[in-house]
Protein backbone atom coordinates (compact mmCIF):
# COMPACT_ATOMS: atom_id res chain seq x y z
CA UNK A 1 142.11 81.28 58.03
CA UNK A 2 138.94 82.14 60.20
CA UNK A 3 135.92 80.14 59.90
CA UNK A 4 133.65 78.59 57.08
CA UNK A 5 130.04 79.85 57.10
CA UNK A 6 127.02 77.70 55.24
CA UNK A 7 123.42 78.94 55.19
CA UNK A 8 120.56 77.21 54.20
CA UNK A 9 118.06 79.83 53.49
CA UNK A 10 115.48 76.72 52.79
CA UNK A 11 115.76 75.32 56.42
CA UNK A 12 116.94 78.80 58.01
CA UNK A 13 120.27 77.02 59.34
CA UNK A 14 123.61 78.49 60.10
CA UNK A 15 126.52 76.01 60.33
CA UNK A 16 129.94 77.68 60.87
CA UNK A 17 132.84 75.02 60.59
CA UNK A 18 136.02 75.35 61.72
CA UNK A 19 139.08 73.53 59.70
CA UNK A 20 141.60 71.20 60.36
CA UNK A 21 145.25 72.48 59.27
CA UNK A 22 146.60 71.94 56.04
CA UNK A 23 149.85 71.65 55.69
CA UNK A 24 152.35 70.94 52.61
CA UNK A 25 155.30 68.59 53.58
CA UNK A 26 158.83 67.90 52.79
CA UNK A 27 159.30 71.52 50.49
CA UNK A 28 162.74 71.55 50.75
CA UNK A 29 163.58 68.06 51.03
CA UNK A 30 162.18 64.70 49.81
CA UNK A 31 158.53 63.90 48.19
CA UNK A 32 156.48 66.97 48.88
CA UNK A 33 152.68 65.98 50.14
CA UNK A 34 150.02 67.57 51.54
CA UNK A 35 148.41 66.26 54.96
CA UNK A 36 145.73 67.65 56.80
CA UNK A 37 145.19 66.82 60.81
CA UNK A 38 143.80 68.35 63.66
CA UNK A 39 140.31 68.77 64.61
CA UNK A 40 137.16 69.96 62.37
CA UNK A 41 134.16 71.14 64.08
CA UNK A 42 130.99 72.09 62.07
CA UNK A 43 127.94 73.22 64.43
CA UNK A 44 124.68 74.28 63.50
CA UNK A 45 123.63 77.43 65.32
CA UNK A 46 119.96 76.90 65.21
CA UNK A 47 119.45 73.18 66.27
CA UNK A 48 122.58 73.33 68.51
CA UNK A 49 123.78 70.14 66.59
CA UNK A 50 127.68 69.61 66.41
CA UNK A 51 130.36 67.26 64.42
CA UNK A 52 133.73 67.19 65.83
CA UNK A 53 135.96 64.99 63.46
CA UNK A 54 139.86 64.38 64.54
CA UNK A 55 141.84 64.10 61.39
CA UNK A 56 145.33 62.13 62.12
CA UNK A 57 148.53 63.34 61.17
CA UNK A 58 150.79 61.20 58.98
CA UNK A 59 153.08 58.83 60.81
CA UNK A 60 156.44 57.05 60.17
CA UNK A 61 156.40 55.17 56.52
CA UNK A 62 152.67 56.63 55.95
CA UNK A 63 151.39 55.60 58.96
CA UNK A 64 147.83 57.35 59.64
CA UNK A 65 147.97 58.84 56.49
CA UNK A 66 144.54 60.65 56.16
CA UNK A 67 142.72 58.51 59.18
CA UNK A 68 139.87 60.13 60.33
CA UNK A 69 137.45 59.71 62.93
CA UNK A 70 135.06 61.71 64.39
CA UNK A 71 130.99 61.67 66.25
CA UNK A 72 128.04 63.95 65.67
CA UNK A 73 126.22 64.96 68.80
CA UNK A 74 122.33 66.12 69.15
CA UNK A 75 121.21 69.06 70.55
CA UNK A 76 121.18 67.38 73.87
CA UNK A 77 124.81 66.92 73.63
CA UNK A 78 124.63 63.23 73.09
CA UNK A 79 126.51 61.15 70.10
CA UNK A 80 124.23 59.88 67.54
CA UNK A 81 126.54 59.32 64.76
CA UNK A 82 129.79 58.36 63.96
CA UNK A 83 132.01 58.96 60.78
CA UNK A 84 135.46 57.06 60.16
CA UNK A 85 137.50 56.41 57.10
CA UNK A 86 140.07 58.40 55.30
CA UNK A 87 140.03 61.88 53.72
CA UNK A 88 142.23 60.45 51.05
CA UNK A 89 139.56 57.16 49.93
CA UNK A 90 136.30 57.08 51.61
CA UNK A 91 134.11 58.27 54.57
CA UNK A 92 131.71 55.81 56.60
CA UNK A 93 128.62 57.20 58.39
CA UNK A 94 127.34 54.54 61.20
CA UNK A 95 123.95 55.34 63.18
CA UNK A 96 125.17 54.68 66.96
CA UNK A 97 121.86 53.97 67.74
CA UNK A 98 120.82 50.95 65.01
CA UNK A 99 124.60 49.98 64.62
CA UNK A 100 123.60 50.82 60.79
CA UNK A 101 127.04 51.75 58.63
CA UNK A 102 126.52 53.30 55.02
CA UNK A 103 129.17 54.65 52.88
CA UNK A 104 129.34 59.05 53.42
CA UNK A 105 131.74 59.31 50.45
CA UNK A 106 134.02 57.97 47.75
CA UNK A 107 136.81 59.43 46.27
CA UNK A 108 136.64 60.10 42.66
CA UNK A 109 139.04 57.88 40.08
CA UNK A 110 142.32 59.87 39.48
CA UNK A 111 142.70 61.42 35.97
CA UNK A 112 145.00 58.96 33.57
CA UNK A 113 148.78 60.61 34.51
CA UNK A 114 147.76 62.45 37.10
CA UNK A 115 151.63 62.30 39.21
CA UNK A 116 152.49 64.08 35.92
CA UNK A 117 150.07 67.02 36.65
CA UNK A 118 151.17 68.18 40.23
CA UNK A 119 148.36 65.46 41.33
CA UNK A 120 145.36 67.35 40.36
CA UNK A 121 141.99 65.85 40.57
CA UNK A 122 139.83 66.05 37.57
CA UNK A 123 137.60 69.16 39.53
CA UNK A 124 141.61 71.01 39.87
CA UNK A 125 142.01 70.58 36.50
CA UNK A 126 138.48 72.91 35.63
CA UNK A 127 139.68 75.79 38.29
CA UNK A 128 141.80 77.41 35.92
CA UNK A 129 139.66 76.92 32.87
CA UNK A 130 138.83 79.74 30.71
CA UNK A 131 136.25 79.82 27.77
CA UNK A 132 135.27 82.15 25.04
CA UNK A 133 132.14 83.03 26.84
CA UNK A 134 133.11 83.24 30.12
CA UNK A 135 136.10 85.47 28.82
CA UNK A 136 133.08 87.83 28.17
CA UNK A 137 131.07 87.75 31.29
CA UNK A 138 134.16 87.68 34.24
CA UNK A 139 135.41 90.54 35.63
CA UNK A 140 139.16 91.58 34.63
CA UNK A 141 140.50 91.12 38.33
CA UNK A 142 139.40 87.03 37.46
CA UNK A 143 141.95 84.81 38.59
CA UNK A 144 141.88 83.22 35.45
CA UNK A 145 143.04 86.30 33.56
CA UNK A 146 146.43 86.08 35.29
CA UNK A 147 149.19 85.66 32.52
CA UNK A 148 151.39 83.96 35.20
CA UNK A 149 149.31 81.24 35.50
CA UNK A 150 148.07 80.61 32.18
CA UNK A 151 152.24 80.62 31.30
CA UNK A 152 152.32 78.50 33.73
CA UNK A 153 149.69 75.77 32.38
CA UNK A 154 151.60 76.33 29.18
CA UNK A 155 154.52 74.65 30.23
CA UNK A 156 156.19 78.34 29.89
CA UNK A 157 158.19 78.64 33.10
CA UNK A 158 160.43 81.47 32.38
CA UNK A 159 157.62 84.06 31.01
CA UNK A 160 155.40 82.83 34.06
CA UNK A 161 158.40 83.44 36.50
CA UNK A 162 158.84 87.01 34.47
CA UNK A 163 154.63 87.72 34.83
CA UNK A 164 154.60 86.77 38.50
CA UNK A 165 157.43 89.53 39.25
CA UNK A 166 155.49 92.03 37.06
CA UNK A 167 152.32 91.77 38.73
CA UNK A 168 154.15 91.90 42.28
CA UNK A 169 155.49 95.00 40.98
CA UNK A 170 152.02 96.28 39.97
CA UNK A 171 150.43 94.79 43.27
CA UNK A 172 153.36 97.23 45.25
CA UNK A 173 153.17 100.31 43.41
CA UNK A 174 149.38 100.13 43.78
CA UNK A 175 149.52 100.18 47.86
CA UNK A 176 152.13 102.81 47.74
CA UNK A 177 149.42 105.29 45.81
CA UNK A 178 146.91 104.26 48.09
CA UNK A 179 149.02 104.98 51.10
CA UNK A 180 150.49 108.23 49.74
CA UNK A 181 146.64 109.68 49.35
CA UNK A 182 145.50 108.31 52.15
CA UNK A 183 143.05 106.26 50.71
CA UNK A 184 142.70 102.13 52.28
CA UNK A 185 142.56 99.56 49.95
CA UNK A 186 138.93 97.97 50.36
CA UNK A 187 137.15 95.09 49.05
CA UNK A 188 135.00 95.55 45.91
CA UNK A 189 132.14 92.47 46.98
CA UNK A 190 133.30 91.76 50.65
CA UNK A 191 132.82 93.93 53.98
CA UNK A 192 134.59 92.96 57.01
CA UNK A 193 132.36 92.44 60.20
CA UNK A 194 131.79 90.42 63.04
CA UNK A 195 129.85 87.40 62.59
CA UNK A 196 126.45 87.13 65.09
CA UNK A 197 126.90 83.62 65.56
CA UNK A 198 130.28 83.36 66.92
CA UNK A 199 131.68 87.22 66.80
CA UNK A 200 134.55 86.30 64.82
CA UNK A 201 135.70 88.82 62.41
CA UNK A 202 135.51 87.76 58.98
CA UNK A 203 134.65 88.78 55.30
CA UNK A 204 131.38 88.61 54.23
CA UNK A 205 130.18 88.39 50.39
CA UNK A 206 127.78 91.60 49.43
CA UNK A 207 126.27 89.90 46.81
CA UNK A 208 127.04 92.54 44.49
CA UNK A 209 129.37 91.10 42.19
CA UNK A 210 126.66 88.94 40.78
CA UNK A 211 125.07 92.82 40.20
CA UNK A 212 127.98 93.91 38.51
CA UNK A 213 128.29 90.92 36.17
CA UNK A 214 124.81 90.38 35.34
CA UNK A 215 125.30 94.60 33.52
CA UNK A 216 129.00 93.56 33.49
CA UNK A 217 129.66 96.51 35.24
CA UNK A 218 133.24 96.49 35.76
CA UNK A 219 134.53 100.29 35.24
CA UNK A 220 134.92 100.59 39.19
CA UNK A 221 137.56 97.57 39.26
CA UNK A 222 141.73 97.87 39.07
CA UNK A 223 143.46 96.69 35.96
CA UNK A 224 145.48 94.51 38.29
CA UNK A 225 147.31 92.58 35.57
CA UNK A 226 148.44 95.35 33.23
């Protein structure tokens, strides 16, 4: 939800880009599959530059499936690029100007059984990683401390289904304390403000985790999964 902020603090450029919608298909019935469509719109704020990319929803019998096309404007307001391809194989890039094309992006090979592993891409597979060392430098509220989901990627599907409805438990008795004393759950590293490019409320990243994890400072933080 809400927009996508980038910064280049080496160019001094804002570019806040606003998503397509994601949606996962066929839950209840048939082959579940994830399709993205609608329009994308990324605009730097201090050269007044603008993409606006249409991604196609899937049709009948796959039709469409992950199309996308979409034109990058100057600051005058006039097209000067154009992308095309599909989100699911490969992006083009063509200079409207030269009628030059060059390839924008290729999808990755898939990882050997990969319809056996929900479909996860070989960068999916890392997210829940956990090592010896970076069991010693993450915070204990780390996603990848949650016994659910390391059951889970265990194959253990009864203790994660047992984990998840402890930790909901937790999750609600914690918001009834805070509401008893009064007291509004907050953030730890985020603060929620308007944003001076567009004035869309959003959270925004204090930079102080990487202050609490470079003393590992982590006495002020919930023991959310025990």
């Amino acid at each position: 939800m809400g927009s996508m902020h980038i910064i280049l603090k080496k160019y001094n450029e804002h570019y806040v880009i606003k998503r397509p919608i994601s949606a996962a298909c066929n839950i209840i019935i048939g082959s579940m599959y994830i399709d993205n469509y609608g329009e994308l719109s990324a605009t730097n704020y201090k050269t007044g530059e603008k993409a606006l990319v249409q991604f196609k929803p899937k049709g009948w019998f796959g039709k469409n499936y992950g199309e996308v096309n979409g034109r990058i404007y100057n600051r005058m307001g006039d097209a000067a690029l154009e992308i095309k391809g599909k989100w699911t194989d490969f992006l083009l890039i063509k200079n409207l100007a030269t009628g030059e094309e060059n390839p924008l992006w290729q999808r990755n090979e898939r990882p050997a059984e990969w319809e056996n592993y929900y479909y996860f891409t070989e960068f999916t597979y890392q997210l829940n990683y956990l090592t010896e060392k970076l069991k010693k430098s993450l915070p204990p509220t780390d996603s990848r401390f949650r016994p659910d989901l390391r059951a889970l990627e265990n194959g253990d599907m009864k203790l994660a289904q047992t984990e998840k409805g402890r930790l909901e438990e937790i999750q609600r008795a914690a918001r009834k304390e805070a509401e008893k004393k009064g007291v509004p759950q907050k953030p730890n590293y985020f603060t929620f403000e308007a944003d001076e490019a567009t004035q869309e409320k959003y959270y925004k990243f204090n930079y102080k985790y990487w202050e609490d994890r470079d003393k590992q400072n982590w006495a002020h933080l919930p023991h959310i999964y025990s």
